[in-house]
PDB file of N, CA and C in Angstrom:
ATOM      1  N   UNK A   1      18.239  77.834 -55.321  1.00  0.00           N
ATOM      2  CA  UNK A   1      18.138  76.397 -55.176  1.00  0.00           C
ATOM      3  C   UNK A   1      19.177  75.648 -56.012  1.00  0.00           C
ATOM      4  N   UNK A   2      19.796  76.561 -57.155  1.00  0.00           N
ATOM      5  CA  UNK A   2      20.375  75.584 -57.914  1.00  0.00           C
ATOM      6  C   UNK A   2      21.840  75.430 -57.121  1.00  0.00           C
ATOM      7  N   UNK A   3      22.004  76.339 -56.283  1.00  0.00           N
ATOM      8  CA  UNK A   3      23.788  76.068 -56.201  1.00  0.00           C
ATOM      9  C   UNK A   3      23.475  75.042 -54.825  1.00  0.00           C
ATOM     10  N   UNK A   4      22.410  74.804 -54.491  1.00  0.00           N
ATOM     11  CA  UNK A   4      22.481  73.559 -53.421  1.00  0.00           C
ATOM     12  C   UNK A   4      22.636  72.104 -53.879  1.00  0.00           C
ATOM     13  N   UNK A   5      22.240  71.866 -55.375  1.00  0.00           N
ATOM     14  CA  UNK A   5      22.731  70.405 -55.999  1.00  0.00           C
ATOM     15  C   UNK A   5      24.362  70.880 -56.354  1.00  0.00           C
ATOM     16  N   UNK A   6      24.892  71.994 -56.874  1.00  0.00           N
ATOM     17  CA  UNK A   6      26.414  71.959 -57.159  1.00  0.00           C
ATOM     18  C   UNK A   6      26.713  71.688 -55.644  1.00  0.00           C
ATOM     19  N   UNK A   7      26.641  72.078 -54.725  1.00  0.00           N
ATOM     20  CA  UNK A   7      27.340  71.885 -53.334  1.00  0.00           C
ATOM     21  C   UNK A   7      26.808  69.995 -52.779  1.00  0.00           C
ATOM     22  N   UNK A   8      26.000  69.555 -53.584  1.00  0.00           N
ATOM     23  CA  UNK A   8      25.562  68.402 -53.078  1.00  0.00           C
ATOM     24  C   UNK A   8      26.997  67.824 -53.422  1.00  0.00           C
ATOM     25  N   UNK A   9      27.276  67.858 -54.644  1.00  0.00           N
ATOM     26  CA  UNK A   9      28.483  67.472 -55.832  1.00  0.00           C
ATOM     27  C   UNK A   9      29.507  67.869 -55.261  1.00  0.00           C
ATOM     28  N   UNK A  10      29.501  68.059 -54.508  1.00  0.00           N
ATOM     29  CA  UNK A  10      31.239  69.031 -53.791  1.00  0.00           C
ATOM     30  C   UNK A  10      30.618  68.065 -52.628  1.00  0.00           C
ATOM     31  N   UNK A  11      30.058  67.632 -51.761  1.00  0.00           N
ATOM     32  CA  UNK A  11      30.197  67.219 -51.037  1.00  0.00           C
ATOM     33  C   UNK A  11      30.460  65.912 -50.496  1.00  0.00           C
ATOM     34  N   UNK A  12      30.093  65.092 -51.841  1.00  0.00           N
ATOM     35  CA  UNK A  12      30.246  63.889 -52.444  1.00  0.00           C
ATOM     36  C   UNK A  12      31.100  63.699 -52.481  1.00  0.00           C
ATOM     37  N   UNK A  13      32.340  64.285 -53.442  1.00  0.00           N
ATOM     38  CA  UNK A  13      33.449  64.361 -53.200  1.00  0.00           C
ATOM     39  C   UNK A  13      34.252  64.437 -51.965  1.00  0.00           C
ATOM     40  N   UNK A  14      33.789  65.456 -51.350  1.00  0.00           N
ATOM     41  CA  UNK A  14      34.475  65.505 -49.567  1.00  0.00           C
ATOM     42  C   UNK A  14      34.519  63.890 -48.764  1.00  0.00           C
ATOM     43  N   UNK A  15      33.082  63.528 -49.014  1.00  0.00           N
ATOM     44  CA  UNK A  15      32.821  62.254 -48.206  1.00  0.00           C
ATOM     45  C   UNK A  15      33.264  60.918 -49.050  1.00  0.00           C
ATOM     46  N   UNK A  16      33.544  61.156 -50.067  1.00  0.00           N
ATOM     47  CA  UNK A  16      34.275  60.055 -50.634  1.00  0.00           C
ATOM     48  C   UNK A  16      35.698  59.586 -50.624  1.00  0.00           C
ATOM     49  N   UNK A  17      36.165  61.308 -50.192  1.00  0.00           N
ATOM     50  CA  UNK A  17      37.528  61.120 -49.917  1.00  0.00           C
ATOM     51  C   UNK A  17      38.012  60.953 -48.819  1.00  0.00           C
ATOM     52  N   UNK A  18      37.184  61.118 -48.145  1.00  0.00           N
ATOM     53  CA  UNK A  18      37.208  60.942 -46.433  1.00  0.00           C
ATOM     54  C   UNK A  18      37.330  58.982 -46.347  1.00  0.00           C
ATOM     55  N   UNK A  19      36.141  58.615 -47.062  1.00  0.00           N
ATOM     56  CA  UNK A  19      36.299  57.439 -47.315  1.00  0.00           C
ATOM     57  C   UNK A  19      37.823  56.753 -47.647  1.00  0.00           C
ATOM     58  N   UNK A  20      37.914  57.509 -49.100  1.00  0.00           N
ATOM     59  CA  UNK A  20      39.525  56.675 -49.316  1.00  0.00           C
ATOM     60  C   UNK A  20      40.069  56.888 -48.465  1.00  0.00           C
ATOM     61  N   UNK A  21      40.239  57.765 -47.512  1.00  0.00           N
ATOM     62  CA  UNK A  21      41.215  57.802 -46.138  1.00  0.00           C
ATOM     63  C   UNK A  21      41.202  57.047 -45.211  1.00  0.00           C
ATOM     64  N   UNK A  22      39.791  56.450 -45.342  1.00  0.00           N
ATOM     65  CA  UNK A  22      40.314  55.322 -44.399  1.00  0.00           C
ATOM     66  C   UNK A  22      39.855  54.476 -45.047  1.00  0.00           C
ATOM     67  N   UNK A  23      39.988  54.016 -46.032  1.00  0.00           N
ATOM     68  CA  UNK A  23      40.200  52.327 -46.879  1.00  0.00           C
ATOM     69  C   UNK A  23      42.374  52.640 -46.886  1.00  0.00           C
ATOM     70  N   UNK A  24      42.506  54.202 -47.210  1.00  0.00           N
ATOM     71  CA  UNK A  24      44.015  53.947 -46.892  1.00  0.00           C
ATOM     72  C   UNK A  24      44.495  53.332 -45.626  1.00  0.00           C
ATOM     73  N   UNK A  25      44.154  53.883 -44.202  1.00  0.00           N
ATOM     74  CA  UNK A  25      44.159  54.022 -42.778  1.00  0.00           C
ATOM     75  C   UNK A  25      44.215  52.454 -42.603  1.00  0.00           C
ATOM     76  N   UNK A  26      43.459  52.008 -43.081  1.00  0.00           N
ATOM     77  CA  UNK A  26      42.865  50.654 -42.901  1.00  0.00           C
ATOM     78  C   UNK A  26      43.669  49.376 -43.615  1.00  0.00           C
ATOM     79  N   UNK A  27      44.847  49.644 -44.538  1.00  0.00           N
ATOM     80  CA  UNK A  27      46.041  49.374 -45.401  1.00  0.00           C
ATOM     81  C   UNK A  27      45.279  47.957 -46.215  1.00  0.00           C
ATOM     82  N   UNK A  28      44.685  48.720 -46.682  1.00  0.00           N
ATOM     83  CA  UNK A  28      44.001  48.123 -48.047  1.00  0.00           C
ATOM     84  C   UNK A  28      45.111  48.920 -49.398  1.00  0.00           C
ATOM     85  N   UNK A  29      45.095  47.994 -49.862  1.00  0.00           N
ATOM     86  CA  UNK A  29      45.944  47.732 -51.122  1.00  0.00           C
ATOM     87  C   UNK A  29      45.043  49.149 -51.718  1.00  0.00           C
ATOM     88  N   UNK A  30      46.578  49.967 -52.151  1.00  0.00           N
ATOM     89  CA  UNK A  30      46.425  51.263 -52.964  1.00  0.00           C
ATOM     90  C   UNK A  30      45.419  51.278 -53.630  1.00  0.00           C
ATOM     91  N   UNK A  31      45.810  50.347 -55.230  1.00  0.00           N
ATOM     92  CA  UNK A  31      44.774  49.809 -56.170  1.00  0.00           C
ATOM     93  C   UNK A  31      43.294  49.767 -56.005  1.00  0.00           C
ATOM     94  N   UNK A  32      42.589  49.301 -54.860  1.00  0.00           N
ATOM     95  CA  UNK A  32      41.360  49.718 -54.446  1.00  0.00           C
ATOM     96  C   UNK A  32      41.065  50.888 -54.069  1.00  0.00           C
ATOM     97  N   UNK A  33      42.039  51.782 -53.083  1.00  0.00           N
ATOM     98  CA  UNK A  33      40.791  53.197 -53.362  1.00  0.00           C
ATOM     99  C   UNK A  33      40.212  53.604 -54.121  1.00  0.00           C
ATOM    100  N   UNK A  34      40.909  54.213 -55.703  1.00  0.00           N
ATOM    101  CA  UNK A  34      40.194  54.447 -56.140  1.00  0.00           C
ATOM    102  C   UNK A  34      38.081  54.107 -56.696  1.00  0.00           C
ATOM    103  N   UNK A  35      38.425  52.927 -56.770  1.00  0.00           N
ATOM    104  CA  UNK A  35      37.224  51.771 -56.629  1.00  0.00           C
ATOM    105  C   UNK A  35      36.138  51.849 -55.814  1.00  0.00           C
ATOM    106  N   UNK A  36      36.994  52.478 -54.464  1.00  0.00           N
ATOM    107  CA  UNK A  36      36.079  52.605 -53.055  1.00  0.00           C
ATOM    108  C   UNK A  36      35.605  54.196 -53.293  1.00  0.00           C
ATOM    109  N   UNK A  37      36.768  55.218 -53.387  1.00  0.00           N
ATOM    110  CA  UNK A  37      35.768  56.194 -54.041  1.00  0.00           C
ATOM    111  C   UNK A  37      34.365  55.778 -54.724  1.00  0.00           C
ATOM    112  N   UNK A  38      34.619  55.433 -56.348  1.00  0.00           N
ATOM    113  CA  UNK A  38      33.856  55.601 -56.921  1.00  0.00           C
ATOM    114  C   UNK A  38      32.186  54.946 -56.840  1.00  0.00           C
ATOM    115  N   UNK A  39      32.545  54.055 -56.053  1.00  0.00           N
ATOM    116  CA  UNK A  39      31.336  53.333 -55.295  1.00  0.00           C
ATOM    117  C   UNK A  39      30.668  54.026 -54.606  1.00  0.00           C
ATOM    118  N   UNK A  40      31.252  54.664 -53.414  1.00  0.00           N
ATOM    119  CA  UNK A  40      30.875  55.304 -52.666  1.00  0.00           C
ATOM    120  C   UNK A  40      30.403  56.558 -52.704  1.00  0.00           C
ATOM    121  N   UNK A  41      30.962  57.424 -54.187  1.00  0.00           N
ATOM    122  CA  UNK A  41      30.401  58.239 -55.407  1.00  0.00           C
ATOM    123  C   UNK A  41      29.030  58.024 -55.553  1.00  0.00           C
ATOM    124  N   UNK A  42      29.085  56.951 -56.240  1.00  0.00           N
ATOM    125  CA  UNK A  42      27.474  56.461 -57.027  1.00  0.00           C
ATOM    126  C   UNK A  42      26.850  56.139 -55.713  1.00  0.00           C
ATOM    127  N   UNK A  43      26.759  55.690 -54.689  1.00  0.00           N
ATOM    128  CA  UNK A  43      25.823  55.704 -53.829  1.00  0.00           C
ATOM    129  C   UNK A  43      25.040  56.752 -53.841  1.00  0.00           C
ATOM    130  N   UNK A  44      26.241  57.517 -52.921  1.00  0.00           N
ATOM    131  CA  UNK A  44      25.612  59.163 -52.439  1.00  0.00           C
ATOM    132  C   UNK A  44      25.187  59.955 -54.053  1.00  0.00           C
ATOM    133  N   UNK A  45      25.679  59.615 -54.703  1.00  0.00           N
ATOM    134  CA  UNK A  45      24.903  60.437 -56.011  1.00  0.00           C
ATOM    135  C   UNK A  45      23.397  59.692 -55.957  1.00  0.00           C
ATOM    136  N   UNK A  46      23.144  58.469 -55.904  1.00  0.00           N
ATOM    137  CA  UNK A  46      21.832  58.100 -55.635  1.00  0.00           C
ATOM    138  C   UNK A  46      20.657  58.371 -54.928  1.00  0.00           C
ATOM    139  N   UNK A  47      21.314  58.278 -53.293  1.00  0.00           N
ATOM    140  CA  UNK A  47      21.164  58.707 -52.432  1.00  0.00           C
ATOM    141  C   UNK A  47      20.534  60.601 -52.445  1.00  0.00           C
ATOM    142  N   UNK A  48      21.646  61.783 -53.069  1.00  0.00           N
ATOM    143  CA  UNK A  48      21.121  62.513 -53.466  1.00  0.00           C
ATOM    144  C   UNK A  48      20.367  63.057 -54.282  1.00  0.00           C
ATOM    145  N   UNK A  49      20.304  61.941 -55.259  1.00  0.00           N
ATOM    146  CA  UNK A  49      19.010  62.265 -55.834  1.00  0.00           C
ATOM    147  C   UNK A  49      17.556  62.107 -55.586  1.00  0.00           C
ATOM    148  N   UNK A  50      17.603  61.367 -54.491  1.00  0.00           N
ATOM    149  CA  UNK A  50      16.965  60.780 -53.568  1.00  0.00           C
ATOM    150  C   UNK A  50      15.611  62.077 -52.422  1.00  0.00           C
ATOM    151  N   UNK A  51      17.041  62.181 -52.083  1.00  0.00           N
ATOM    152  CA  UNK A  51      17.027  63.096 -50.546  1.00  0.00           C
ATOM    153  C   UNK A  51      16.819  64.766 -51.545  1.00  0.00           C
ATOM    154  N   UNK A  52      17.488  65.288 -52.211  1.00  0.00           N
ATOM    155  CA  UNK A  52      17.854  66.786 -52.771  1.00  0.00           C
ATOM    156  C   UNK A  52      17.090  67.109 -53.714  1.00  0.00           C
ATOM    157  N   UNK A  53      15.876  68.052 -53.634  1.00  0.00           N
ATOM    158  CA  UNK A  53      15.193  68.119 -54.662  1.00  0.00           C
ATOM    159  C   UNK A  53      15.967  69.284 -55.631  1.00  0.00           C
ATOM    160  N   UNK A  54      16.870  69.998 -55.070  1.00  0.00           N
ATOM    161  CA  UNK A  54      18.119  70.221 -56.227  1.00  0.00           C
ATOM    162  C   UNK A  54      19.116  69.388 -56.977  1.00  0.00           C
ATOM    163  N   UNK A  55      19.049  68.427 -56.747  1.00  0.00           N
ATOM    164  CA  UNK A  55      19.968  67.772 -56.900  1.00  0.00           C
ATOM    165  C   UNK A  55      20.379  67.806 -58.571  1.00  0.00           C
ATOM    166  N   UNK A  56      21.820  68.022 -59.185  1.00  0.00           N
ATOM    167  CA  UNK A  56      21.829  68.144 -61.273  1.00  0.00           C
ATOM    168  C   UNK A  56      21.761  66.889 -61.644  1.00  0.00           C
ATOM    169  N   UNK A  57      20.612  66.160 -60.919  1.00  0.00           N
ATOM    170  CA  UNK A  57      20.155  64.540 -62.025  1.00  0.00           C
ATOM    171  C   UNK A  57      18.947  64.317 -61.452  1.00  0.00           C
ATOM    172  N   UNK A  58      18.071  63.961 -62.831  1.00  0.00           N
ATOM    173  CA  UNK A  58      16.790  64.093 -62.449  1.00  0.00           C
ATOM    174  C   UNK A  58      16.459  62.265 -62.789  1.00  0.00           C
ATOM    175  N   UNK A  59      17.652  61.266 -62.884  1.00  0.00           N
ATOM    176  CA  UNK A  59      17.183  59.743 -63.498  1.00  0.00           C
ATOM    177  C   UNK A  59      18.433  59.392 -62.807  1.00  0.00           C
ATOM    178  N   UNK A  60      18.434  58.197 -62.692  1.00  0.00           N
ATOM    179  CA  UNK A  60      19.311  57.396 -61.963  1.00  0.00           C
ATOM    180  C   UNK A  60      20.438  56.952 -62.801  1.00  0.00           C
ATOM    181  N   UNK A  61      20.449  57.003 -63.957  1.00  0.00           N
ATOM    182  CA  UNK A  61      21.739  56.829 -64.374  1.00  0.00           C
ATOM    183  C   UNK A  61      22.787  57.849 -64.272  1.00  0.00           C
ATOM    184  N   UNK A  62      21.806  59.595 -64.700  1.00  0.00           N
ATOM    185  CA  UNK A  62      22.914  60.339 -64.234  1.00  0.00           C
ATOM    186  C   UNK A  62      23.053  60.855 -63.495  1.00  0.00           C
ATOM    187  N   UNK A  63      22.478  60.550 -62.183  1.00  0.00           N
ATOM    188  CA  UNK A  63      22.791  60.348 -60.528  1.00  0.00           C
ATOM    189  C   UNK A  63      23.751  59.541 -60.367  1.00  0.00           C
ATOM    190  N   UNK A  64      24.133  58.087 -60.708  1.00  0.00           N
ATOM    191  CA  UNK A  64      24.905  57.450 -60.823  1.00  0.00           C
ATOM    192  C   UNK A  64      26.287  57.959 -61.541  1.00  0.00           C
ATOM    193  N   UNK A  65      25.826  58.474 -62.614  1.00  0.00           N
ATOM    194  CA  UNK A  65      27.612  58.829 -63.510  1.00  0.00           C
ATOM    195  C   UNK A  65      27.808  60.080 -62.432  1.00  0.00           C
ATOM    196  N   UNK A  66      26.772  61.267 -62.094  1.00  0.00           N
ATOM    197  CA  UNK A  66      27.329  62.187 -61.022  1.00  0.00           C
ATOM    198  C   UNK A  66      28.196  61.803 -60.148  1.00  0.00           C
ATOM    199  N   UNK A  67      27.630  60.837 -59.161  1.00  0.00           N
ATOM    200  CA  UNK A  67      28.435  60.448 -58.637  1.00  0.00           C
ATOM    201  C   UNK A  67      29.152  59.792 -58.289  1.00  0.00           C
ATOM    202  N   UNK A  68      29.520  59.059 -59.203  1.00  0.00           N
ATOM    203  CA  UNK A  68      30.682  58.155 -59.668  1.00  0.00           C
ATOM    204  C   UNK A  68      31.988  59.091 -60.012  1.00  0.00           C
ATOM    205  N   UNK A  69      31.999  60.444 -60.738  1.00  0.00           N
ATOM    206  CA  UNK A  69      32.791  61.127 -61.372  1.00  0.00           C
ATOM    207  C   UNK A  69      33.233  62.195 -60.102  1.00  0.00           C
ATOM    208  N   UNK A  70      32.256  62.410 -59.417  1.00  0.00           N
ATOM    209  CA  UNK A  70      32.468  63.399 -58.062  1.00  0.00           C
ATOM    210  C   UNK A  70      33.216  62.253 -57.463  1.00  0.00           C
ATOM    211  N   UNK A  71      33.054  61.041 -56.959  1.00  0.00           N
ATOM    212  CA  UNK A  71      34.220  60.102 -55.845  1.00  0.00           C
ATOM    213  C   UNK A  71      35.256  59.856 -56.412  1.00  0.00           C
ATOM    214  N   UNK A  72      35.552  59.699 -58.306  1.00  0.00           N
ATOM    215  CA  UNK A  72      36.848  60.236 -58.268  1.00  0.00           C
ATOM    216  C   UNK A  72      37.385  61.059 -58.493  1.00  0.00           C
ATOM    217  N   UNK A  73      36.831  62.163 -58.539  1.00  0.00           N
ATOM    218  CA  UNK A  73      37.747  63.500 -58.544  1.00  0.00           C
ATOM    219  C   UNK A  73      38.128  63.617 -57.062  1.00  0.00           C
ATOM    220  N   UNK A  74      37.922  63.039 -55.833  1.00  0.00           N
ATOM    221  CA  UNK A  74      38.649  62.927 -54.827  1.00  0.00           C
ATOM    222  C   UNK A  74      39.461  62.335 -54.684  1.00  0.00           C
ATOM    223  N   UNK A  75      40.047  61.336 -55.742  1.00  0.00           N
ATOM    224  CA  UNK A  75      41.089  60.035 -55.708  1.00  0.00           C
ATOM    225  C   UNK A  75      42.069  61.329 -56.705  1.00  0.00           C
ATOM    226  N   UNK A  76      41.850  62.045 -57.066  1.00  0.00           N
ATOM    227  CA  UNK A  76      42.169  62.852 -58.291  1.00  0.00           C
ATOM    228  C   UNK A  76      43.003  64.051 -57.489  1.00  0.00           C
ATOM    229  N   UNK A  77      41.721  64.761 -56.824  1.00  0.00           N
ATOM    230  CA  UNK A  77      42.006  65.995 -56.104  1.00  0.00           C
ATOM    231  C   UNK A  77      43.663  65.394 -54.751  1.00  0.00           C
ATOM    232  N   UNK A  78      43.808  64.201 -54.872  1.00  0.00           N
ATOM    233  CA  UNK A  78      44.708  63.619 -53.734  1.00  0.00           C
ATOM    234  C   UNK A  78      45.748  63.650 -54.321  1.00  0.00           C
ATOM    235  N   UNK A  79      45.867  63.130 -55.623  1.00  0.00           N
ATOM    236  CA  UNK A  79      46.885  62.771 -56.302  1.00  0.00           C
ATOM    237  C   UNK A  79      47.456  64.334 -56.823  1.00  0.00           C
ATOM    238  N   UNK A  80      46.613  64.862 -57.090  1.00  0.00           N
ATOM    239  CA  UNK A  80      47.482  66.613 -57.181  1.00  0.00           C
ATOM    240  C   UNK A  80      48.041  66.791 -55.811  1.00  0.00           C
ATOM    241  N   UNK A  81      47.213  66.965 -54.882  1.00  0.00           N
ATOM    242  CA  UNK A  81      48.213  67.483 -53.747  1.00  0.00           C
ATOM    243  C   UNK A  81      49.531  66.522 -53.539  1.00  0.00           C
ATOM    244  N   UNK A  82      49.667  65.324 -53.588  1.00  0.00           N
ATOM    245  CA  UNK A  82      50.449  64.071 -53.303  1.00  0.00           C
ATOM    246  C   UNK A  82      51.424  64.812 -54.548  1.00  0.00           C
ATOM    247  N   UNK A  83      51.181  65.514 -55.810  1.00  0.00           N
ATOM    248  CA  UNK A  83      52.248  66.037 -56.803  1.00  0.00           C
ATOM    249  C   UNK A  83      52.845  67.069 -56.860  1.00  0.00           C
ATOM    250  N   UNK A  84      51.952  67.711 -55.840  1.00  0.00           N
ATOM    251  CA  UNK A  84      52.576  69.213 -55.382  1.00  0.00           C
ATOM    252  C   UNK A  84      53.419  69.435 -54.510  1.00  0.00           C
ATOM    253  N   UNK A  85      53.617  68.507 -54.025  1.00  0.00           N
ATOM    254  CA  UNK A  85      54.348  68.260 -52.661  1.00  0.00           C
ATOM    255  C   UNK A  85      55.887  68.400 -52.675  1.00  0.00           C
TER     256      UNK A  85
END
């Protein structure tokens, strides 16, 4: 059960970055993705704490910092590939 809240956390990330892709798509000023990640982070970290009785936060604040820190490590995980390039 426990590696189904780490994969919640990986997935957060996926869908957050999917997000910044289209707040990019959508030609919203750079400066905000990140922002839109991290929003969209703390939702679904809410949200999964919600829904996931695995989920690694058992209170809403650190459901919130979860996933706040998972939507930007997708603004993060972009900017490496964007450096590898």
């Amino acid at each position: 059960m426990e590696r189904m809240g780490v994969t919640g956390v990986a997935a957060i990330s996926v869908i957050a970055y999917l997000l910044g892709e289209v707040a990019k798509a959508s030609r919203l000023d750079n400066k905000w993705i990140p922002i839109v990640c991290g929003v969209a982070g703390g939702l679904l970290g809410l949200l999964g704490m919600a829904v996931m009785p695995a989920f690694p936060a058992e209170d809403v604040i650190t459901a919130l910092a979860v996933g706040i820190v998972s939507g930007l490590a997708a603004t993060g995980a972009d900017q490496i590939i964007k450096q590898m390039k």
